[in-house]
PDB file of N, CA and C in Angstrom:
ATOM      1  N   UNK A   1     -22.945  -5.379  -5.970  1.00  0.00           N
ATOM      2  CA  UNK A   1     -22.825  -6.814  -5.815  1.00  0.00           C
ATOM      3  C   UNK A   1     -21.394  -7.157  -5.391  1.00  0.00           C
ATOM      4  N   UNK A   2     -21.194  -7.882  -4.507  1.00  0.00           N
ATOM      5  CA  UNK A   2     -19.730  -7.852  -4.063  1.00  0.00           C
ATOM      6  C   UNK A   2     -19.006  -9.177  -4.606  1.00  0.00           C
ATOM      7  N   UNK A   3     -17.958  -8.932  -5.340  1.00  0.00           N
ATOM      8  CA  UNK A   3     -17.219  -9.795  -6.042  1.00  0.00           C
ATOM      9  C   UNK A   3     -16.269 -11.348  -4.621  1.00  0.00           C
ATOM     10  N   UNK A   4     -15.904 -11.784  -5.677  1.00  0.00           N
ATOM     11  CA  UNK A   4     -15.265 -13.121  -4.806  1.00  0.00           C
ATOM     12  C   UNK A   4     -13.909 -12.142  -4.457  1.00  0.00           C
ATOM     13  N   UNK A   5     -13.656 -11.183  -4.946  1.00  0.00           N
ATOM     14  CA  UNK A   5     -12.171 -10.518  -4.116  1.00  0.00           C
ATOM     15  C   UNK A   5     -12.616  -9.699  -2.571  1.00  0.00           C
ATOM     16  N   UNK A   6     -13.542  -9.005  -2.527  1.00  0.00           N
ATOM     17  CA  UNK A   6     -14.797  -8.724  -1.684  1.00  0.00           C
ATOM     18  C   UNK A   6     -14.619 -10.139  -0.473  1.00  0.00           C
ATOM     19  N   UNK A   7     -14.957 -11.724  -1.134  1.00  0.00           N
ATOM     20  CA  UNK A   7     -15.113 -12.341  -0.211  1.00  0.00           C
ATOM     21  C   UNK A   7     -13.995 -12.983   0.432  1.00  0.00           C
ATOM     22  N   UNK A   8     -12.919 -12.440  -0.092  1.00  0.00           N
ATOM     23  CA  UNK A   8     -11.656 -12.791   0.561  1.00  0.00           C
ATOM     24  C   UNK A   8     -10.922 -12.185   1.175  1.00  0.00           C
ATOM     25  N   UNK A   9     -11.516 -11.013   0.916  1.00  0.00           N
ATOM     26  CA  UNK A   9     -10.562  -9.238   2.280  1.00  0.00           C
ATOM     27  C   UNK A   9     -12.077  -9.655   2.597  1.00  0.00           C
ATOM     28  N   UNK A  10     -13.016 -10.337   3.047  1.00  0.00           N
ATOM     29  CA  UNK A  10     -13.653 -10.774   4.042  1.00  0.00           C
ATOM     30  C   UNK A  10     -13.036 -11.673   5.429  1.00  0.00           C
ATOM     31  N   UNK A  11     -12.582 -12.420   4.725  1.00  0.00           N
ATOM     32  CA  UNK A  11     -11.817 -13.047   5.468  1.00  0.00           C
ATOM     33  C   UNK A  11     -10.804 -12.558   6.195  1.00  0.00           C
ATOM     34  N   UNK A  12      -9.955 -11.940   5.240  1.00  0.00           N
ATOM     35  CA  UNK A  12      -8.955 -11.001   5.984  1.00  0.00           C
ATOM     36  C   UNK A  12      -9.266 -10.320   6.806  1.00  0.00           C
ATOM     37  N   UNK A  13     -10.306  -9.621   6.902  1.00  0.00           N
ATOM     38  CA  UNK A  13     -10.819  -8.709   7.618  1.00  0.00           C
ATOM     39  C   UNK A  13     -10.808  -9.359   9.275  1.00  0.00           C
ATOM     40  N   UNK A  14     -11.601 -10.601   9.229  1.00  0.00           N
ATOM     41  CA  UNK A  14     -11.844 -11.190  10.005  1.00  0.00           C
ATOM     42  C   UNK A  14     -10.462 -11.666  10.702  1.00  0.00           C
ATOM     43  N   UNK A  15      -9.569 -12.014   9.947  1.00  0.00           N
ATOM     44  CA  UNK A  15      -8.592 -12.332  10.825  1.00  0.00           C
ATOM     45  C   UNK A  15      -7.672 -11.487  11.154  1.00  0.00           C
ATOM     46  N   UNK A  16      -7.647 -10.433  10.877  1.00  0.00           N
ATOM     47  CA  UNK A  16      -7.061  -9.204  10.807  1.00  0.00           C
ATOM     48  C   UNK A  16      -7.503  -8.781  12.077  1.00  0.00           C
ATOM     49  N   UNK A  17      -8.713  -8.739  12.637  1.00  0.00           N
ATOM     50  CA  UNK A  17      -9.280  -8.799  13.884  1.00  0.00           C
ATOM     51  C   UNK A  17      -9.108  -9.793  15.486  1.00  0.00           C
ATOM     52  N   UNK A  18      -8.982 -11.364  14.926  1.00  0.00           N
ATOM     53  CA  UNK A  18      -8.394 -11.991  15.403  1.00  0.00           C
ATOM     54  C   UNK A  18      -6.834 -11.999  15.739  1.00  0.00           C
ATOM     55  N   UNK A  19      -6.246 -11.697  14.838  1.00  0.00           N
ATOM     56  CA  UNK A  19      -4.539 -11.264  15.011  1.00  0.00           C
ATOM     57  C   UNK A  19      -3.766 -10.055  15.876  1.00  0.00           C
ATOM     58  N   UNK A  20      -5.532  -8.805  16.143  1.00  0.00           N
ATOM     59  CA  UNK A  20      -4.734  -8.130  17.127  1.00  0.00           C
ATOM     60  C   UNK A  20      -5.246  -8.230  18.129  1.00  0.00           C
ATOM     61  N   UNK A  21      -6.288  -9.132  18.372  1.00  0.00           N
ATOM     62  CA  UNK A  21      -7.038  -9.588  19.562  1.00  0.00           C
ATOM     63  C   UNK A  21      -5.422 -10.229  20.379  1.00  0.00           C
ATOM     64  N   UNK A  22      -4.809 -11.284  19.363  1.00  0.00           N
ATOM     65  CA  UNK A  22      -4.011 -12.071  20.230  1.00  0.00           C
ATOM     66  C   UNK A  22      -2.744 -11.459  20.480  1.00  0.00           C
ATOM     67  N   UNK A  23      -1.992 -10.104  19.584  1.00  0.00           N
ATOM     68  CA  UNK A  23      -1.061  -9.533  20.034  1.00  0.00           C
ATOM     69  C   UNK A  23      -1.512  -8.674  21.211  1.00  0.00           C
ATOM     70  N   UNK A  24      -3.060  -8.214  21.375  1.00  0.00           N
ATOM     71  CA  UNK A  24      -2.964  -7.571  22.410  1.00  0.00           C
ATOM     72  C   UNK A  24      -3.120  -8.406  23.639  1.00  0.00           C
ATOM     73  N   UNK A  25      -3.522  -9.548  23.332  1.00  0.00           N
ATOM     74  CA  UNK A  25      -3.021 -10.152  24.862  1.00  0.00           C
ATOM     75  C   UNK A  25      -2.086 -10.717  25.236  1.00  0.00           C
ATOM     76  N   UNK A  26      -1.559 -11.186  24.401  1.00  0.00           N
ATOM     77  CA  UNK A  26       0.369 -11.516  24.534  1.00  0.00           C
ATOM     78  C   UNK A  26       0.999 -10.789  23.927  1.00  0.00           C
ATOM     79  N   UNK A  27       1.694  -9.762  23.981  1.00  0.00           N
ATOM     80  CA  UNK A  27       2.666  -8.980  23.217  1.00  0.00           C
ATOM     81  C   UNK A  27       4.217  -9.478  22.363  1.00  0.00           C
ATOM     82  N   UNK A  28       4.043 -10.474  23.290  1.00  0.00           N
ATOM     83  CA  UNK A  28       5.567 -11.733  23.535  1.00  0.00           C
ATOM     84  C   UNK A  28       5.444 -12.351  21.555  1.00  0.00           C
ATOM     85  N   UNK A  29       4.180 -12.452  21.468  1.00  0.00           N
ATOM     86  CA  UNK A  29       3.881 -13.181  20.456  1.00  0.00           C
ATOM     87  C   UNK A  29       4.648 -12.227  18.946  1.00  0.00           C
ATOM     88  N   UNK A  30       4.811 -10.722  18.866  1.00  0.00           N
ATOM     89  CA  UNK A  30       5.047  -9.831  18.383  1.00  0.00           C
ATOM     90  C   UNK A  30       6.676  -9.786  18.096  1.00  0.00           C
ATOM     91  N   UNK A  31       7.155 -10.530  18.570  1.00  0.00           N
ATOM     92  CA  UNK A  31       8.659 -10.276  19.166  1.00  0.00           C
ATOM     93  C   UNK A  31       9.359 -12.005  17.923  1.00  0.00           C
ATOM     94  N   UNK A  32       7.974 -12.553  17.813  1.00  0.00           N
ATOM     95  CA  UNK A  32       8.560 -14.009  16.974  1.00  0.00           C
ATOM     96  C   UNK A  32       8.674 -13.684  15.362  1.00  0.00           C
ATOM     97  N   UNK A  33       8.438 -12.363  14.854  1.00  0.00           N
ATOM     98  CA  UNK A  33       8.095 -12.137  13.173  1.00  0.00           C
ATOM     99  C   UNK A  33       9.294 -11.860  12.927  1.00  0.00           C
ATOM    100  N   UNK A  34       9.908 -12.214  11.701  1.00  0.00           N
ATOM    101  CA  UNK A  34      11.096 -11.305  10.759  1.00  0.00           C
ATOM    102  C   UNK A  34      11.053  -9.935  10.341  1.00  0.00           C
ATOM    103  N   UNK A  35      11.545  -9.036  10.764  1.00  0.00           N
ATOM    104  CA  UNK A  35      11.560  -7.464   9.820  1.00  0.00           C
ATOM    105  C   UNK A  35      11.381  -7.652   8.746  1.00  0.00           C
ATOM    106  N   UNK A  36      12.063  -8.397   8.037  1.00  0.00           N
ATOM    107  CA  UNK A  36      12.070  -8.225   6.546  1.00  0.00           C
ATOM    108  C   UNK A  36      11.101  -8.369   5.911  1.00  0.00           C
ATOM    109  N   UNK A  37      10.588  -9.626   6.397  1.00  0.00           N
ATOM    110  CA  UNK A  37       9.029 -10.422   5.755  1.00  0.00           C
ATOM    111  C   UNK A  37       8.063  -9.360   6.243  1.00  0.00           C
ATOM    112  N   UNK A  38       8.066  -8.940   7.425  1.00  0.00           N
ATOM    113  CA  UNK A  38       7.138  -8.171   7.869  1.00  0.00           C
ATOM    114  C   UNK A  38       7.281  -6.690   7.323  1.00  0.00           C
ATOM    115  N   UNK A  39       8.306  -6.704   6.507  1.00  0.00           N
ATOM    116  CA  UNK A  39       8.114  -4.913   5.709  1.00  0.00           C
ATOM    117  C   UNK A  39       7.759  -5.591   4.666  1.00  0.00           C
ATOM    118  N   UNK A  40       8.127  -6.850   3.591  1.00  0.00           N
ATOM    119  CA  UNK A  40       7.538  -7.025   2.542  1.00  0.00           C
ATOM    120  C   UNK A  40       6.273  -7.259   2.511  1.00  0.00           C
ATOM    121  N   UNK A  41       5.731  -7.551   3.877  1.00  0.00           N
ATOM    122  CA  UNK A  41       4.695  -8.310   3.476  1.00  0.00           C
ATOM    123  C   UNK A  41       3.380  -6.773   3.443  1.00  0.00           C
ATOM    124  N   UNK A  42       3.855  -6.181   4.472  1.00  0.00           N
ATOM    125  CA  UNK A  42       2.443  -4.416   4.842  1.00  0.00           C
ATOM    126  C   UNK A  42       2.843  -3.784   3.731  1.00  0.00           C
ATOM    127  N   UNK A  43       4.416  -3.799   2.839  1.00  0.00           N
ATOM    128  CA  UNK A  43       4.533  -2.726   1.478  1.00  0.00           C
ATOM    129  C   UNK A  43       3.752  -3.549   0.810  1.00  0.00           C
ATOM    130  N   UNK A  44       3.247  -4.913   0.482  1.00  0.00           N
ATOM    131  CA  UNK A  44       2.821  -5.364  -0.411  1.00  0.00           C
ATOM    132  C   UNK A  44       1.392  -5.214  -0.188  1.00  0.00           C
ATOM    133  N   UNK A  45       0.543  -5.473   1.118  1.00  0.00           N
ATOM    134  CA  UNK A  45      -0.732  -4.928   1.248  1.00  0.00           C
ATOM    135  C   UNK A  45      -1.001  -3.505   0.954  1.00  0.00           C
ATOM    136  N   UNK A  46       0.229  -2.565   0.777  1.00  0.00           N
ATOM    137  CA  UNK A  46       0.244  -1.336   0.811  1.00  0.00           C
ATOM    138  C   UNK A  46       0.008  -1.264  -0.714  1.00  0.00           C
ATOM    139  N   UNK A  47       0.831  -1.354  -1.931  1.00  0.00           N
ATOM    140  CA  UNK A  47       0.442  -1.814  -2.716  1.00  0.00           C
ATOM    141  C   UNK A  47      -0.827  -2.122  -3.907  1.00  0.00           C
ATOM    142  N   UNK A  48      -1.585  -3.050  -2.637  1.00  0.00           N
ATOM    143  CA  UNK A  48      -2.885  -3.576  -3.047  1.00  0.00           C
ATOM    144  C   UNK A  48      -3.541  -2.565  -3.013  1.00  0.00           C
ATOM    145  N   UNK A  49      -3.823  -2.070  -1.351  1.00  0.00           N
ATOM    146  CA  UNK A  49      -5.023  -0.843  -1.216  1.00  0.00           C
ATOM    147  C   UNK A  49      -4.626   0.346  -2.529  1.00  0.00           C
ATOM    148  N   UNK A  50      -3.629   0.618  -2.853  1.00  0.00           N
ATOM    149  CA  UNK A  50      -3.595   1.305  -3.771  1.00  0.00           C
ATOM    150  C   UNK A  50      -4.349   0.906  -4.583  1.00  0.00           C
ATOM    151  N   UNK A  51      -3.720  -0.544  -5.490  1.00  0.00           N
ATOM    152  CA  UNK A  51      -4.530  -0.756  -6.477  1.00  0.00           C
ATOM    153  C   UNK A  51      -6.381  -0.697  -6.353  1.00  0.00           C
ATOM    154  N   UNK A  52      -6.707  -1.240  -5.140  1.00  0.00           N
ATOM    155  CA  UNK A  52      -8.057  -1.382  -4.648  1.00  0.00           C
ATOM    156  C   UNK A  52      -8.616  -0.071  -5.069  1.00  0.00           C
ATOM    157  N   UNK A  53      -7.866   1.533  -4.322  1.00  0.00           N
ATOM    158  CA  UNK A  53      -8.289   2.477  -4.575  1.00  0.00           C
ATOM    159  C   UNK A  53      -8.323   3.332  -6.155  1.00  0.00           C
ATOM    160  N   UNK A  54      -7.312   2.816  -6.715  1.00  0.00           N
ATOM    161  CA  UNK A  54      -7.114   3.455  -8.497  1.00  0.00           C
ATOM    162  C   UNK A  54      -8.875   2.384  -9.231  1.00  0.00           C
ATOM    163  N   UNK A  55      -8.811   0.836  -8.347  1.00  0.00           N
ATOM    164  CA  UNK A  55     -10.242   0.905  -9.034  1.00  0.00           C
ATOM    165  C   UNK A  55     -11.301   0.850  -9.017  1.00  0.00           C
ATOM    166  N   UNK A  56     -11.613   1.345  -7.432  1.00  0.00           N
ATOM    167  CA  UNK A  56     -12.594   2.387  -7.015  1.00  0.00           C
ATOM    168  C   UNK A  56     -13.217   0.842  -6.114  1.00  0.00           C
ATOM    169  N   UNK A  57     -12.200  -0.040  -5.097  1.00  0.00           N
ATOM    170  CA  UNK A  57     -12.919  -1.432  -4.537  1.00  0.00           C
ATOM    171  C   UNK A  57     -12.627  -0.698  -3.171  1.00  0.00           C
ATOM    172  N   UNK A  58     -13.538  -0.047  -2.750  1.00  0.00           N
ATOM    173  CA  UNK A  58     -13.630   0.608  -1.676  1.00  0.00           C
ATOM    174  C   UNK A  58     -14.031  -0.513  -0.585  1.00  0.00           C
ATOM    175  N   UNK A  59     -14.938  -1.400  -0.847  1.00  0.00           N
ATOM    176  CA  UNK A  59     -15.377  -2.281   0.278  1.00  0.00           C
ATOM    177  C   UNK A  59     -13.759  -3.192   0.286  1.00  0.00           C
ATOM    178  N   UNK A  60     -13.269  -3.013  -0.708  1.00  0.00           N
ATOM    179  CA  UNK A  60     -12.290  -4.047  -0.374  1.00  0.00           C
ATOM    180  C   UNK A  60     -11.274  -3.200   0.089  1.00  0.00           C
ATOM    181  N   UNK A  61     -10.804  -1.821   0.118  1.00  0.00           N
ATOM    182  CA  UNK A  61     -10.117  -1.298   1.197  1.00  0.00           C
ATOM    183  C   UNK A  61     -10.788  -1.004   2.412  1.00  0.00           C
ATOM    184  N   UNK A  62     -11.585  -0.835   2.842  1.00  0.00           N
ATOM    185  CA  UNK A  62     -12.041  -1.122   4.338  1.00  0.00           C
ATOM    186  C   UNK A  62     -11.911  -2.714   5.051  1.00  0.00           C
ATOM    187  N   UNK A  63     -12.230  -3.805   4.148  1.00  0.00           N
ATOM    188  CA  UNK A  63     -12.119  -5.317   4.999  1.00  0.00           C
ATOM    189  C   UNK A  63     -10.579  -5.488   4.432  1.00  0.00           C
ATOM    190  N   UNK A  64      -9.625  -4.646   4.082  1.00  0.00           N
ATOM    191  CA  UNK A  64      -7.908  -4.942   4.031  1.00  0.00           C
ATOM    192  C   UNK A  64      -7.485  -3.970   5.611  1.00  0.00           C
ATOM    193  N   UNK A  65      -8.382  -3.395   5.968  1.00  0.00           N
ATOM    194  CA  UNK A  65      -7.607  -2.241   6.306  1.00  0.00           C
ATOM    195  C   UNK A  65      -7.090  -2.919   7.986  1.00  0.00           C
ATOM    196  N   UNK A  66      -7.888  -3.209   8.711  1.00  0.00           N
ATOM    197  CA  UNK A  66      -7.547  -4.412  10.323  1.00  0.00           C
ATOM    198  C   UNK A  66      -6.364  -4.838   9.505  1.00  0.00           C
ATOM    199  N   UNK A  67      -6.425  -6.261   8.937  1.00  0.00           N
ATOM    200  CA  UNK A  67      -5.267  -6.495   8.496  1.00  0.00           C
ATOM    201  C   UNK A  67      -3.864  -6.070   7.802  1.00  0.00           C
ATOM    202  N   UNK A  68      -4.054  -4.559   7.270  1.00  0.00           N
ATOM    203  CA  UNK A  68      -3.062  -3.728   7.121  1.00  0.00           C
ATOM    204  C   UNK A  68      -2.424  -3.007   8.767  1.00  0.00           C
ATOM    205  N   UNK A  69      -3.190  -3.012   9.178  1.00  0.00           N
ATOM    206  CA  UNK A  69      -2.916  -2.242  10.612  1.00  0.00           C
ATOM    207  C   UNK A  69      -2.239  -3.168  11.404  1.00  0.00           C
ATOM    208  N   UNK A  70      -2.536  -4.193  11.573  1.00  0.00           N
ATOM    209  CA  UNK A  70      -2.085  -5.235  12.612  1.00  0.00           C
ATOM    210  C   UNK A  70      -0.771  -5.583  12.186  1.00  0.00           C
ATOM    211  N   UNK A  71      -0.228  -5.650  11.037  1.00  0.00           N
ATOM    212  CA  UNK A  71       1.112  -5.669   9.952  1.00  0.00           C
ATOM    213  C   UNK A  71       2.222  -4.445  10.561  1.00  0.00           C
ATOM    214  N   UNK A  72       1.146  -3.256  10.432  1.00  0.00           N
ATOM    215  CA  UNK A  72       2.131  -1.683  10.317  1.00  0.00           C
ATOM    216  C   UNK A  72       2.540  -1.787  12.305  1.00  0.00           C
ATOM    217  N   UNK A  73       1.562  -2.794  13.010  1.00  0.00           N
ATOM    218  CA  UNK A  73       2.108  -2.871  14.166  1.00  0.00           C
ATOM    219  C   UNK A  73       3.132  -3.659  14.571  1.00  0.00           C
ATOM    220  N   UNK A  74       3.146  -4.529  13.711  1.00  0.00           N
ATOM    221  CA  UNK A  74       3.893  -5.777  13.888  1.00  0.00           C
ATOM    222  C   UNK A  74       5.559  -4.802  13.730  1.00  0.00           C
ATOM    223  N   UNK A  75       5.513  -4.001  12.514  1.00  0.00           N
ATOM    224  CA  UNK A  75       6.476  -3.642  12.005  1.00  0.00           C
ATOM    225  C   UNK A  75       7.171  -2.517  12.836  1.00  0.00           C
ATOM    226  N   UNK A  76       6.385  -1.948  13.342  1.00  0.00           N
ATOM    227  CA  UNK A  76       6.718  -0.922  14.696  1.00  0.00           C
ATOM    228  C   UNK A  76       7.327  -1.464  15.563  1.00  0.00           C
ATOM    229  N   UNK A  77       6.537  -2.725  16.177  1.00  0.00           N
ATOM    230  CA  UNK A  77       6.972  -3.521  17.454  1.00  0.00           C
ATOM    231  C   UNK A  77       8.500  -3.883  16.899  1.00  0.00           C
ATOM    232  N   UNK A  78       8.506  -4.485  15.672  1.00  0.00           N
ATOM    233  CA  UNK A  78       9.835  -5.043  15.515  1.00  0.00           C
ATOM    234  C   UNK A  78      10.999  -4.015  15.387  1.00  0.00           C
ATOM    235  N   UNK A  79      10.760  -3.078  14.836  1.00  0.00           N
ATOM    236  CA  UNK A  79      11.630  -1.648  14.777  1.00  0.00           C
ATOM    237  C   UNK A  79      12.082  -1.218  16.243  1.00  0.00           C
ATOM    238  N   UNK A  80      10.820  -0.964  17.358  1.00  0.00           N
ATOM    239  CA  UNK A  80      11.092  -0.554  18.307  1.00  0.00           C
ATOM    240  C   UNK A  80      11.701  -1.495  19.011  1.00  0.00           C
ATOM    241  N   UNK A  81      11.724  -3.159  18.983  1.00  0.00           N
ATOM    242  CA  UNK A  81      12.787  -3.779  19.832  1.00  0.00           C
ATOM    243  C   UNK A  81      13.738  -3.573  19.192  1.00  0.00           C
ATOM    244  N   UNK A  82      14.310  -3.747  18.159  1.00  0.00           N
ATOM    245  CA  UNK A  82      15.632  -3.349  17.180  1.00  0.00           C
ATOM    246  C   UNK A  82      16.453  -2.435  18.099  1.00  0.00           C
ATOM    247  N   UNK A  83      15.931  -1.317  18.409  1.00  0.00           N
ATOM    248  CA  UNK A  83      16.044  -0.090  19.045  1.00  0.00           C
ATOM    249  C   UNK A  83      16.765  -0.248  20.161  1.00  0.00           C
ATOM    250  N   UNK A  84      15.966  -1.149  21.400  1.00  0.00           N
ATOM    251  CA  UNK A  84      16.630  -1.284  22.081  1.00  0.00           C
ATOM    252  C   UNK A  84      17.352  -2.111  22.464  1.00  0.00           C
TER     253      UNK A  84
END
């Protein structure tokens, strides 16, 4: 039976999908986030899936996981302009 935490990494999920729909068509858009916020924010989803996994909310690490990814890109993109 899937809990109301279930129906909210639903959501996430969903926009987690939407969010790299739109970095992949503007990249420009990638270039407007803070490093900082954007490492606190994927260590803190990072975090969660842990906790998700110690208590066995497997559906809820799969509908975190788009939205963990689209984060760990964000955080790349921002590293790799840093760079240059």
């Amino acid at each position: 039976m899937p809990t109301t935490l279930d129906l909210g990494n639903f959501f996430l999920f969903i926009s987690g999908f939407l969010m790299i729909r739109t970095a992949y068509r503007d990249r420009q858009v990638l270039k407007g986030y803070d490093l900082a916020g954007s490492l606190l924010l994927a260590t803190g989803i990072t975090f969660a899936l842990i906790f998700y996994a110690e208590m066995g909310y497997w559906l809820s690490i799969l509908l975190t996981l788009p939205n963990y990814c689209y984060w760990l890109v964000v955080v790349a993109s921002l590293l790799s302009a840093r760079r240059n």
